[in-house]
PDB file of N, CA and C in Angstrom:
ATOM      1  N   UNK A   1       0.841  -1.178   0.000  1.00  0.00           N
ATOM      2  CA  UNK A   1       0.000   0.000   0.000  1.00  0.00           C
ATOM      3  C   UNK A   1       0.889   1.245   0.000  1.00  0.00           C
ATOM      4  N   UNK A   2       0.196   2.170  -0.890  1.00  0.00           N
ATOM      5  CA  UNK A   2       1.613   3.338  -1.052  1.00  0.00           C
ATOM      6  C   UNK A   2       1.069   4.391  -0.572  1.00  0.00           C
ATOM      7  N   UNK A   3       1.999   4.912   0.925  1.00  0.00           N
ATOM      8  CA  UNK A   3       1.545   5.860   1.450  1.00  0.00           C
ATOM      9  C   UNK A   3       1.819   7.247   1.438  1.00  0.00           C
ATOM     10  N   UNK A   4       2.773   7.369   0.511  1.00  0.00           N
ATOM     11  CA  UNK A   4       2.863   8.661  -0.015  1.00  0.00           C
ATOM     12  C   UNK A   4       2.189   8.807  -2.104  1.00  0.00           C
ATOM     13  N   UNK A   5       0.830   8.901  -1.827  1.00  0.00           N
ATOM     14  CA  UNK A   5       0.235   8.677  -3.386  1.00  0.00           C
ATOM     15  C   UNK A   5       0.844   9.648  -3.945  1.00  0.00           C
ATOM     16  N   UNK A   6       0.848  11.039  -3.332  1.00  0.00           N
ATOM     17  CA  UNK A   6       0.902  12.371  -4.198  1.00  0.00           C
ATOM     18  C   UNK A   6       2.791  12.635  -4.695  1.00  0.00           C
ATOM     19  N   UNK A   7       3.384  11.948  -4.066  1.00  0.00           N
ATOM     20  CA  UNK A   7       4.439  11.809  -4.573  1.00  0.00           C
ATOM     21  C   UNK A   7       4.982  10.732  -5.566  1.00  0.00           C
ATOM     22  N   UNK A   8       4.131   9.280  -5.455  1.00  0.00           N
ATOM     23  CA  UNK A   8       4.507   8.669  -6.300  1.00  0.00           C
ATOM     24  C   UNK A   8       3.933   8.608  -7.506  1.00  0.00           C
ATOM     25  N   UNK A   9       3.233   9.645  -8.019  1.00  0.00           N
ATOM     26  CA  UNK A   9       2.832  10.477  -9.351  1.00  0.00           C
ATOM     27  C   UNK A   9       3.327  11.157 -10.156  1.00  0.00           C
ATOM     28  N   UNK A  10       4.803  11.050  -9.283  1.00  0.00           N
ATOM     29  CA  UNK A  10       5.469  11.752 -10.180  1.00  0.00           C
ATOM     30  C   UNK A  10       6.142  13.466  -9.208  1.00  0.00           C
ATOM     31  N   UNK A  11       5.473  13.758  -8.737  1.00  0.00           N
ATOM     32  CA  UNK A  11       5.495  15.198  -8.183  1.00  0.00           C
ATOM     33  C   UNK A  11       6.721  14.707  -7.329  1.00  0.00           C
ATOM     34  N   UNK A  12       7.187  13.681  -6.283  1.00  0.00           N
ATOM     35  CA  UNK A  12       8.523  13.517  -5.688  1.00  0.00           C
ATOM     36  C   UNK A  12      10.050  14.038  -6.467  1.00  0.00           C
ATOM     37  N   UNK A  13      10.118  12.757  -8.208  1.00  0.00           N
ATOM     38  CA  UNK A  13      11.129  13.503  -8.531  1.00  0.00           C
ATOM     39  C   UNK A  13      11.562  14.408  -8.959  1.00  0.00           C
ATOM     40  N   UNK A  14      10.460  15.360  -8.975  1.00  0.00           N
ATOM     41  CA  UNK A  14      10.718  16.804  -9.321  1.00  0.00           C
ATOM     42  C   UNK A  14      11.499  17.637  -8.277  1.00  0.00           C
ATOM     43  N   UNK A  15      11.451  17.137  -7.373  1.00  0.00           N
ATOM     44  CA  UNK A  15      12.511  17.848  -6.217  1.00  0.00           C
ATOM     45  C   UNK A  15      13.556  17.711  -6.128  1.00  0.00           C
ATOM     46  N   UNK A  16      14.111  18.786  -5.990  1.00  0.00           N
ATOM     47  CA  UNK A  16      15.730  18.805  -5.575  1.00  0.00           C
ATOM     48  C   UNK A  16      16.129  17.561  -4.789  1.00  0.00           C
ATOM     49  N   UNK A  17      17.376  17.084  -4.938  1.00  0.00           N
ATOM     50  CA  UNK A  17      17.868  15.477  -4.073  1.00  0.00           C
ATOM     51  C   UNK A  17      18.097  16.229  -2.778  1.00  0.00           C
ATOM     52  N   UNK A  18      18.335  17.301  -2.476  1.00  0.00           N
ATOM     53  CA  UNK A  18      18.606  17.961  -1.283  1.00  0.00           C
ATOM     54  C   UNK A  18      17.159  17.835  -0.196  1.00  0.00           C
ATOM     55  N   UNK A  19      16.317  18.021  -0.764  1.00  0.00           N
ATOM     56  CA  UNK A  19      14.786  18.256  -0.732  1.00  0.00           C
ATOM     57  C   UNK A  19      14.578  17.050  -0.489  1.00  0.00           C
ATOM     58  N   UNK A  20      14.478  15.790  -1.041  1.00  0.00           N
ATOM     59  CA  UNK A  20      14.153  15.123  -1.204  1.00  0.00           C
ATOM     60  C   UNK A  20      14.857  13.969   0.553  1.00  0.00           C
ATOM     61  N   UNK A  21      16.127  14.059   0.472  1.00  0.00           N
ATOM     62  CA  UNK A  21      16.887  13.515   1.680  1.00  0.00           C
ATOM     63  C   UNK A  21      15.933  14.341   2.493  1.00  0.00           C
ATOM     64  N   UNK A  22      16.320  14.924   2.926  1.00  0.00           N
ATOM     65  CA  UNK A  22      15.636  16.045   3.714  1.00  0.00           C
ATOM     66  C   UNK A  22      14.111  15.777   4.595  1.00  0.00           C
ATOM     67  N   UNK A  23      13.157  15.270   3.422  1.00  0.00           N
ATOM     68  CA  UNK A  23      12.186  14.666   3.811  1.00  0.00           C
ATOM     69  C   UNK A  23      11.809  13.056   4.340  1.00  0.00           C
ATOM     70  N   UNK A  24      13.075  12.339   3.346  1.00  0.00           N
ATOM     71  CA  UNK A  24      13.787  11.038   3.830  1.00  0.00           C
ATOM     72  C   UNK A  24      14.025  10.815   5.088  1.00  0.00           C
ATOM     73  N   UNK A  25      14.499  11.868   5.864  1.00  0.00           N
ATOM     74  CA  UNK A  25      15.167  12.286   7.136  1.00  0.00           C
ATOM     75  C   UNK A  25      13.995  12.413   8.209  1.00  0.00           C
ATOM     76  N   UNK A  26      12.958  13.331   7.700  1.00  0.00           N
ATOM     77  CA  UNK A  26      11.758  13.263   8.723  1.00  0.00           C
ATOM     78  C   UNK A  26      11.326  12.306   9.039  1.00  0.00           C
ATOM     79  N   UNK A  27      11.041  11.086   7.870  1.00  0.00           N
ATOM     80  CA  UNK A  27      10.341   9.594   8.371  1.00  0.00           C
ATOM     81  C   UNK A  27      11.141   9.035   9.551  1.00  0.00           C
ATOM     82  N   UNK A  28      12.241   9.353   8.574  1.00  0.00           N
ATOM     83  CA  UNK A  28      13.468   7.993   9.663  1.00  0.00           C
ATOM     84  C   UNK A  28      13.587   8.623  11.026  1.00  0.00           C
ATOM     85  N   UNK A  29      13.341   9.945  11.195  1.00  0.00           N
ATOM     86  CA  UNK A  29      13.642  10.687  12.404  1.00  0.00           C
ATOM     87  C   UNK A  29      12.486  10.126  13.457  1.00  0.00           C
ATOM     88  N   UNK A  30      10.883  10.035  12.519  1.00  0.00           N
ATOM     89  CA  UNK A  30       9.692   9.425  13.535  1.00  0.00           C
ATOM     90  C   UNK A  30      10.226   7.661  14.033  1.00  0.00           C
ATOM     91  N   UNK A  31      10.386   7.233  12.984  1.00  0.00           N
ATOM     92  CA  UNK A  31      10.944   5.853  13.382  1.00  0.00           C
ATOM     93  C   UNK A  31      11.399   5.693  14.328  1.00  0.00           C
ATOM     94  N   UNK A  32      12.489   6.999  14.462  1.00  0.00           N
ATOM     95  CA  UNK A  32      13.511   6.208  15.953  1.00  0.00           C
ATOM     96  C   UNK A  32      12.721   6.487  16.594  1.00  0.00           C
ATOM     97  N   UNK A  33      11.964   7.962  16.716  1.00  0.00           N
ATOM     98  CA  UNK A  33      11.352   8.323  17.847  1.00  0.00           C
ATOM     99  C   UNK A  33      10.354   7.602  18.315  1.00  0.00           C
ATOM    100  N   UNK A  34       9.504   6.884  17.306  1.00  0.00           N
ATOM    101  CA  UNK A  34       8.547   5.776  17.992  1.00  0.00           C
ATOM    102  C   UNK A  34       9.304   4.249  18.770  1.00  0.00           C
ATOM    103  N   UNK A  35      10.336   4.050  17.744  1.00  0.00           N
ATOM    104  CA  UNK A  35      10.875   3.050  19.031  1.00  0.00           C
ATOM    105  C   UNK A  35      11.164   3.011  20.096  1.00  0.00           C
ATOM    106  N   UNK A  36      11.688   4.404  20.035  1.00  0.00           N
ATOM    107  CA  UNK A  36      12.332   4.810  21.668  1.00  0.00           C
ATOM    108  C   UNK A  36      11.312   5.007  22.542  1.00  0.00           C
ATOM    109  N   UNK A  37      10.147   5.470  21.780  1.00  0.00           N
ATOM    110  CA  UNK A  37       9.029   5.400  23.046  1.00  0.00           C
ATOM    111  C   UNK A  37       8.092   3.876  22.809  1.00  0.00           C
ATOM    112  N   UNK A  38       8.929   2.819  22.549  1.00  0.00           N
ATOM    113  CA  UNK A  38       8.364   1.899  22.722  1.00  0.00           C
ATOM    114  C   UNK A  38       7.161   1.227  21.820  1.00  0.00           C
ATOM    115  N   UNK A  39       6.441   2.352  20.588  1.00  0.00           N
ATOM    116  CA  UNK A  39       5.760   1.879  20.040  1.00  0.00           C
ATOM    117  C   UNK A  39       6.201   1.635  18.736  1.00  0.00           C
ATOM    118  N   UNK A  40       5.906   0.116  18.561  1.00  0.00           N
ATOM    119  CA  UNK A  40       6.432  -0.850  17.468  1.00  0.00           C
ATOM    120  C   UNK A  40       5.559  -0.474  16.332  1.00  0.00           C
ATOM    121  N   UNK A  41       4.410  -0.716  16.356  1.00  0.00           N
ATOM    122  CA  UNK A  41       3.215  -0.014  15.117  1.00  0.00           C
ATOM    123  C   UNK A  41       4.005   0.969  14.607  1.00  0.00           C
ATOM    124  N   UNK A  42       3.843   2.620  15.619  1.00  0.00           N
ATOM    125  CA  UNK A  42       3.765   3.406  14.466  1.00  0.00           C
ATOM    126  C   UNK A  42       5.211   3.646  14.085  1.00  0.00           C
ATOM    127  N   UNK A  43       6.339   2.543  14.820  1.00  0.00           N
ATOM    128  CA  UNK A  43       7.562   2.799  14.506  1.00  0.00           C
ATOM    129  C   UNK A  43       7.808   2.215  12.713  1.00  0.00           C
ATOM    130  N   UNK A  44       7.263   1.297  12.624  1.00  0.00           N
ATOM    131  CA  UNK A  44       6.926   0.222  11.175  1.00  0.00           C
ATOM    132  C   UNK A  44       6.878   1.261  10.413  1.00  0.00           C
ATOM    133  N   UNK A  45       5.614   1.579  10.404  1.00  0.00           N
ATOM    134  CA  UNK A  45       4.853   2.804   9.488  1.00  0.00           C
ATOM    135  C   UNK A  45       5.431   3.825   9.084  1.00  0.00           C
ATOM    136  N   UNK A  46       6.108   4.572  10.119  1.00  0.00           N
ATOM    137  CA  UNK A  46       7.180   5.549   9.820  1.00  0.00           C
ATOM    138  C   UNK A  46       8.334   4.620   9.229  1.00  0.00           C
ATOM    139  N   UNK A  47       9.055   3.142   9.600  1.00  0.00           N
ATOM    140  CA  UNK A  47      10.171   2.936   8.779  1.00  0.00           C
ATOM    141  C   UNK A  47       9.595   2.911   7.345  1.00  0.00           C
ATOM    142  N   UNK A  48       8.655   1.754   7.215  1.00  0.00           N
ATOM    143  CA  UNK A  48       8.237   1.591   5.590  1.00  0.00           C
ATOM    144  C   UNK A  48       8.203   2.906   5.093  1.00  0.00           C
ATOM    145  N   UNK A  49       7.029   3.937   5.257  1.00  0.00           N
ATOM    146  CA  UNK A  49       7.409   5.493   4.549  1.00  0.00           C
ATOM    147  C   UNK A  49       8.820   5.743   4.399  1.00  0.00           C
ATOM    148  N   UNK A  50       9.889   5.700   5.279  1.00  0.00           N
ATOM    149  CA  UNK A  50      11.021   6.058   4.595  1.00  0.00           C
ATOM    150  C   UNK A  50      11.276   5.312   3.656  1.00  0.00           C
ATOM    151  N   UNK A  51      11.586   3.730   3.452  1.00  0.00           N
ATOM    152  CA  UNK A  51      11.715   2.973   2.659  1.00  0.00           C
ATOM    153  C   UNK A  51      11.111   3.715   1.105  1.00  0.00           C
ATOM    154  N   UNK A  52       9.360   3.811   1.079  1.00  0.00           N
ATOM    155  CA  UNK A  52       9.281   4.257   0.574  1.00  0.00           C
ATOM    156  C   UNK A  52       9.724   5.730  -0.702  1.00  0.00           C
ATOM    157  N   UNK A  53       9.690   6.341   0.290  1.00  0.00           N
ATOM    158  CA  UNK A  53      10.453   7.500  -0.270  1.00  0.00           C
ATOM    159  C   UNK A  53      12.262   7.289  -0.852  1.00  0.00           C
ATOM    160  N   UNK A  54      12.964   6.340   0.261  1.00  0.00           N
ATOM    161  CA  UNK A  54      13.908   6.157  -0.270  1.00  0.00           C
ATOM    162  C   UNK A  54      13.733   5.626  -2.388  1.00  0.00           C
ATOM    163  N   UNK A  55      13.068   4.581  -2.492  1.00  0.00           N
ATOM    164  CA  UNK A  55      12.922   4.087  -3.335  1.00  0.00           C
ATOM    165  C   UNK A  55      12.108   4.468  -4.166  1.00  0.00           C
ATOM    166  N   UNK A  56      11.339   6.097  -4.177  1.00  0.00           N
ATOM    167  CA  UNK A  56      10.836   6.443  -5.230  1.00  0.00           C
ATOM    168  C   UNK A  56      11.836   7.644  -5.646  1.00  0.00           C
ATOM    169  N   UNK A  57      12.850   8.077  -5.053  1.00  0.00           N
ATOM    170  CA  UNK A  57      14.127   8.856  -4.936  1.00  0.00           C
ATOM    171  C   UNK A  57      15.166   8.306  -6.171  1.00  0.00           C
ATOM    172  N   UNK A  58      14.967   6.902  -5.843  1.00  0.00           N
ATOM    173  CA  UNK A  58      16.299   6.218  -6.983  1.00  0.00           C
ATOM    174  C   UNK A  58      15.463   6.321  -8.499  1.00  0.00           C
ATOM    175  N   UNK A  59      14.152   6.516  -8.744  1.00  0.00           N
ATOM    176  CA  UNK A  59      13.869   7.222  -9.976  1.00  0.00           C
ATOM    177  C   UNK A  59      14.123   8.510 -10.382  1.00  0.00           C
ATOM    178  N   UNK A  60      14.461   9.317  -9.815  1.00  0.00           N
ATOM    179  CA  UNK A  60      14.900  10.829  -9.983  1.00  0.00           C
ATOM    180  C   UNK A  60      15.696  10.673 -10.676  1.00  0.00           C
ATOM    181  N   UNK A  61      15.992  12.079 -11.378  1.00  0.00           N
ATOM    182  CA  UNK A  61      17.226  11.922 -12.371  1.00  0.00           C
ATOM    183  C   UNK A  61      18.368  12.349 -11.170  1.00  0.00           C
ATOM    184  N   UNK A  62      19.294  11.384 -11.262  1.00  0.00           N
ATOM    185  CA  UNK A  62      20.333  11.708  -9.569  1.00  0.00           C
ATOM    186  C   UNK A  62      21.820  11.642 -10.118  1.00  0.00           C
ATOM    187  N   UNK A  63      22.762  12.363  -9.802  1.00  0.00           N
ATOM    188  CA  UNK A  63      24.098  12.204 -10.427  1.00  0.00           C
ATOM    189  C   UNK A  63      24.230  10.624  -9.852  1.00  0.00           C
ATOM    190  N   UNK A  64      25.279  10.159 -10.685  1.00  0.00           N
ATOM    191  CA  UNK A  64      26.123   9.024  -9.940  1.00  0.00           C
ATOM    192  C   UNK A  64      26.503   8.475  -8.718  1.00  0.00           C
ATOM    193  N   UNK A  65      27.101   9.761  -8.156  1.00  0.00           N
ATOM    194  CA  UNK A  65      27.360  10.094  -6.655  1.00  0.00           C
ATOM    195  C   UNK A  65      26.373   9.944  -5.686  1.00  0.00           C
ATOM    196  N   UNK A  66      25.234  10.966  -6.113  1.00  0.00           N
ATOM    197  CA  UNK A  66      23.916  11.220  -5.615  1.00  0.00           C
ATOM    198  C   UNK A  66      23.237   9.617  -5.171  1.00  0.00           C
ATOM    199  N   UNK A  67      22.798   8.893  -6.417  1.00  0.00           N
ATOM    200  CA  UNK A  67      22.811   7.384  -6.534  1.00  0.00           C
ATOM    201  C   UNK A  67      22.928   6.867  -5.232  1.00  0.00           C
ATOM    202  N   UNK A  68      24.807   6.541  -5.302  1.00  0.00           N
ATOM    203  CA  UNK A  68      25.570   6.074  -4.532  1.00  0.00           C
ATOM    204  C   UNK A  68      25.365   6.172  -3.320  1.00  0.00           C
ATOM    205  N   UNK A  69      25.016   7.653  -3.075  1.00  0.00           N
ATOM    206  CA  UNK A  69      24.816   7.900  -1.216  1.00  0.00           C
ATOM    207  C   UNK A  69      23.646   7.498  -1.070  1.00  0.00           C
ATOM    208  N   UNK A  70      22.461   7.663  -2.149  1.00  0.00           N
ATOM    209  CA  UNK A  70      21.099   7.278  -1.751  1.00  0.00           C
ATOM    210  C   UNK A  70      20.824   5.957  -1.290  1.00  0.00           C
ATOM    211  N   UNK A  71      21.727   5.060  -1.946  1.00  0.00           N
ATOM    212  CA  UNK A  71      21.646   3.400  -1.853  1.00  0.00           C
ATOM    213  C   UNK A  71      22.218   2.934  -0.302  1.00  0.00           C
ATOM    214  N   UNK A  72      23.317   3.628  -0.417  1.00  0.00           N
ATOM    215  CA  UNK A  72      24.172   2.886   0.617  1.00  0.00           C
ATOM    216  C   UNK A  72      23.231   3.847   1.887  1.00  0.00           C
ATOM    217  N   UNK A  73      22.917   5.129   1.895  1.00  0.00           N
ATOM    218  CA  UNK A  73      22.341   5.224   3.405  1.00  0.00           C
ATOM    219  C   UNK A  73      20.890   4.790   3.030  1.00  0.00           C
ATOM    220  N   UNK A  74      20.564   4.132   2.741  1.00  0.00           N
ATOM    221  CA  UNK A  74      19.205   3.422   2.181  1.00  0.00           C
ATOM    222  C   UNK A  74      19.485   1.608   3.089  1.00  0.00           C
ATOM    223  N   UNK A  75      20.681   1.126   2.595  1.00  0.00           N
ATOM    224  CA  UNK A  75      21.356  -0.226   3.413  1.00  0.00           C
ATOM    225  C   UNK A  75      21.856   0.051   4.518  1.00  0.00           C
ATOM    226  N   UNK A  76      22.122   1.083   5.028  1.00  0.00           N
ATOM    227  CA  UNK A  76      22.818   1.584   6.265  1.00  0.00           C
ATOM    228  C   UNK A  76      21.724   1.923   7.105  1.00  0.00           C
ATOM    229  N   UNK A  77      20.281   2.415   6.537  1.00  0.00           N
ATOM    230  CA  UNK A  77      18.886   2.445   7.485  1.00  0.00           C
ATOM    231  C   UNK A  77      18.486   1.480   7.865  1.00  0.00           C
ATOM    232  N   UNK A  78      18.509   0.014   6.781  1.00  0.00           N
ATOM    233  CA  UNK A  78      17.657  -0.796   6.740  1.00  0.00           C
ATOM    234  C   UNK A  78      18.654  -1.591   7.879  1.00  0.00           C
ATOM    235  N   UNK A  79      19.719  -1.675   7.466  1.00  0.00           N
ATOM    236  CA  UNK A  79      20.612  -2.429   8.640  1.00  0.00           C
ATOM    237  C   UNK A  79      20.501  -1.894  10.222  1.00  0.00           C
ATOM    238  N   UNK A  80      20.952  -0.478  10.194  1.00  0.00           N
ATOM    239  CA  UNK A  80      20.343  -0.238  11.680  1.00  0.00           C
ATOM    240  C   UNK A  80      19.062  -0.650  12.116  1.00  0.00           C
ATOM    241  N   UNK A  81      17.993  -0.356  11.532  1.00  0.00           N
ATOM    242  CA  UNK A  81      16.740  -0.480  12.143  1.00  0.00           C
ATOM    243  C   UNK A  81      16.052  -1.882  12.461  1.00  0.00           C
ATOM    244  N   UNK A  82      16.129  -2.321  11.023  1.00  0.00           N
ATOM    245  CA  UNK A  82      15.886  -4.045  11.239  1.00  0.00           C
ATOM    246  C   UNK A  82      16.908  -4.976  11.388  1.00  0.00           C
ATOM    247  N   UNK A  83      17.758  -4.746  11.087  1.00  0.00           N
ATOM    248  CA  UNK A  83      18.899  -6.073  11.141  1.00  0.00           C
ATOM    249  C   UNK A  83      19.984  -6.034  11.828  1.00  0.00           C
ATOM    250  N   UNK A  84      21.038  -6.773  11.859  1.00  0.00           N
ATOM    251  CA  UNK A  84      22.536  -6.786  12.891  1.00  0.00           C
ATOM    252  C   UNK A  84      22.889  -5.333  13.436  1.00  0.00           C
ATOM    253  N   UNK A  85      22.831  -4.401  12.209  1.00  0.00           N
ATOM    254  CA  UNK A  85      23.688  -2.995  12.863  1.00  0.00           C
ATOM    255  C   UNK A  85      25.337  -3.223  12.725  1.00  0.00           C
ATOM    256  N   UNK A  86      25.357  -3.468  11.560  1.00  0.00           N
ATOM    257  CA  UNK A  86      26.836  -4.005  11.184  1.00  0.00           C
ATOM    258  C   UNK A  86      27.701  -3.216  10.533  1.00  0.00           C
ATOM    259  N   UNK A  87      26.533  -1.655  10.456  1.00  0.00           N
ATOM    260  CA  UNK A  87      27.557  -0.811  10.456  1.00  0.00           C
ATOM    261  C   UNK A  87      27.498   0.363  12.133  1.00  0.00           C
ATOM    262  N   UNK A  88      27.133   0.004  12.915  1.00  0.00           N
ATOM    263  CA  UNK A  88      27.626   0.082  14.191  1.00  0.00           C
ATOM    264  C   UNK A  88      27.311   1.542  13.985  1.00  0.00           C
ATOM    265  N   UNK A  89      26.261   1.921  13.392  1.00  0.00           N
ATOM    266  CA  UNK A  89      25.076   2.987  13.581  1.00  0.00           C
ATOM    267  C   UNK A  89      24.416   3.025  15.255  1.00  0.00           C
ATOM    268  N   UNK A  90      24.248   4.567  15.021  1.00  0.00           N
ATOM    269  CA  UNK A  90      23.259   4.827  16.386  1.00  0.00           C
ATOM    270  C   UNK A  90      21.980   5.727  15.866  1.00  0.00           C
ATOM    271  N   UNK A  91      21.057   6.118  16.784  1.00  0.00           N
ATOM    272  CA  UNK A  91      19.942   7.151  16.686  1.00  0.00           C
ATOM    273  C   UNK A  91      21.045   8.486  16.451  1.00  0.00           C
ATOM    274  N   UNK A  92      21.856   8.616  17.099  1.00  0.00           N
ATOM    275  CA  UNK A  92      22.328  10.270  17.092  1.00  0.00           C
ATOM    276  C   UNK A  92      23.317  10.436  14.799  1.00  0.00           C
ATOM    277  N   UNK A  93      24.602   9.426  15.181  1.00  0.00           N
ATOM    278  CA  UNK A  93      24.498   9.169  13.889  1.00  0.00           C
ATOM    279  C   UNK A  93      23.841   9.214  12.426  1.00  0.00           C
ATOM    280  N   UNK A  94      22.618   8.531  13.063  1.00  0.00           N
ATOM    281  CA  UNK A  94      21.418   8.685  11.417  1.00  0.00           C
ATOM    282  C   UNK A  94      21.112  10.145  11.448  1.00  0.00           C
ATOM    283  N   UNK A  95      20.027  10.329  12.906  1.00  0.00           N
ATOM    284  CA  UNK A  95      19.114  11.821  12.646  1.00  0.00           C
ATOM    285  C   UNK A  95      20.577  12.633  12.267  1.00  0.00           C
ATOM    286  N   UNK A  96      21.641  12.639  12.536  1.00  0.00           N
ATOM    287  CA  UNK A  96      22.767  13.781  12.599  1.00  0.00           C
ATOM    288  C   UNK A  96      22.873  13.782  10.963  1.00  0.00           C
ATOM    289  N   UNK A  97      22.893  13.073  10.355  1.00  0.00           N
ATOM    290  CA  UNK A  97      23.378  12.604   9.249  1.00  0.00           C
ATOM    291  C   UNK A  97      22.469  13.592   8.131  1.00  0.00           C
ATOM    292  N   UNK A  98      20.663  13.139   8.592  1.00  0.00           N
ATOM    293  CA  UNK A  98      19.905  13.339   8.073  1.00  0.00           C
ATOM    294  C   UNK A  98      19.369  15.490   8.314  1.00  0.00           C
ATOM    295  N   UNK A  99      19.740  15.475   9.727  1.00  0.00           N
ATOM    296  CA  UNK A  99      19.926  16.730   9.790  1.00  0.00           C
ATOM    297  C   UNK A  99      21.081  17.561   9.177  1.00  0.00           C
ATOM    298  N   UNK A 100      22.059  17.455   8.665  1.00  0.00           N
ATOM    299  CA  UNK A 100      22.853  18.071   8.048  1.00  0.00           C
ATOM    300  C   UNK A 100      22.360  18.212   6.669  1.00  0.00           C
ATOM    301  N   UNK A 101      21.368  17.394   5.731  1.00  0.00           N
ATOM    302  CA  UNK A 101      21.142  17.180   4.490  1.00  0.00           C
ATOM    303  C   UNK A 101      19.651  18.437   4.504  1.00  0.00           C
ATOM    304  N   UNK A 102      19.138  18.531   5.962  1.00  0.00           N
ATOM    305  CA  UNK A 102      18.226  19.438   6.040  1.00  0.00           C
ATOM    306  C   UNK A 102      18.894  20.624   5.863  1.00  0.00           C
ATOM    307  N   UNK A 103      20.328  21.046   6.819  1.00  0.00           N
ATOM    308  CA  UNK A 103      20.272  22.172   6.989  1.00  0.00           C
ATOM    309  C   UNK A 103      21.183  22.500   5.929  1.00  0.00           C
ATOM    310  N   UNK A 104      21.726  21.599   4.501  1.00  0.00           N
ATOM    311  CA  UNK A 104      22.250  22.236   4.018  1.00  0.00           C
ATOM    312  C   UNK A 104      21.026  22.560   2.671  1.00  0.00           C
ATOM    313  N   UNK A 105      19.395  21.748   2.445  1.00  0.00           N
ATOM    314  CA  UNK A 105      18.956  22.114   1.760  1.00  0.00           C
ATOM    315  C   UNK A 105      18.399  23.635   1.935  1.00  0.00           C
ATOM    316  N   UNK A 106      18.006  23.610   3.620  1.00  0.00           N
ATOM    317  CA  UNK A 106      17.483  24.836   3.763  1.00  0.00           C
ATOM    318  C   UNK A 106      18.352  26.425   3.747  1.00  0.00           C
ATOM    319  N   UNK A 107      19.663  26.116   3.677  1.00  0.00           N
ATOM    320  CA  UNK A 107      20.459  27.407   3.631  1.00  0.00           C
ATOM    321  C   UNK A 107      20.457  27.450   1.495  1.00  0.00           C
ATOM    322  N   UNK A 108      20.798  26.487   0.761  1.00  0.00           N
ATOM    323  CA  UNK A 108      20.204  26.477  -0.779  1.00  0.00           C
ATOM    324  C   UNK A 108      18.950  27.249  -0.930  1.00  0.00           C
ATOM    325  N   UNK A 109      17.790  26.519  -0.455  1.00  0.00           N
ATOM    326  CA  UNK A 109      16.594  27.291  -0.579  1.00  0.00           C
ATOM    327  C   UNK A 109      16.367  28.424  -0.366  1.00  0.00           C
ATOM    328  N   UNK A 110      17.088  29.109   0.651  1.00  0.00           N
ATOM    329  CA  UNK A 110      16.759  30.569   1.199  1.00  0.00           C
ATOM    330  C   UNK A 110      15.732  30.583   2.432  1.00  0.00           C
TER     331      UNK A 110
END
């Protein structure tokens, strides 16, 4: 079930990749925050939406590079959250990660 409709119409890859992480960053940011308070439901919901968004992102027209970072912190989410943690990720790590991609879209934007 696709819970972002209005983006997967097309209107997502029209955004800047800056823009786009950025909003990547909000899901994953609820995620932790629902685990940490213990709720598994709406922690899911918020991971899948990122998932989501991650993977309607790799249709954008994206440099090479762009690509590259999208994938690997795309395997670097999925590993922290659901699996081993084998890249020895934390909560401060990701949101930090994901907040820098905010604050460098929002100083671009104006």
């Amino acid at each position: 079930m696709i819970q972002h409709k209005k983006q997967s119409q097309g209107n997502w890859q029209s955004k800047p990749y800056l823009e786009q992480m950025a909003n990547i960053g909000s899901e994953v940011y609820r995620a932790i925050n629902w685990r940490n308070k213990n709720n598994k439901e709406y922690a899911d919901i918020a991971f899948i939406r990122s998932l989501e968004l991650f993977d309607l992102s790799k249709g954008s027209k994206l440099t090479p590079s762009q690509y590259r970072e999208l994938t690997r912190m795309r395997e670097i989410w999925v590993d922290y959250f659901k699996y081993d943690n084998e890249y020895n990720s934390t909560d401060e790590d990701i949101n930090k990660y994901f907040m820098y991609l905010t604050i460098a879209f929002k100083n671009i934007s104006g």
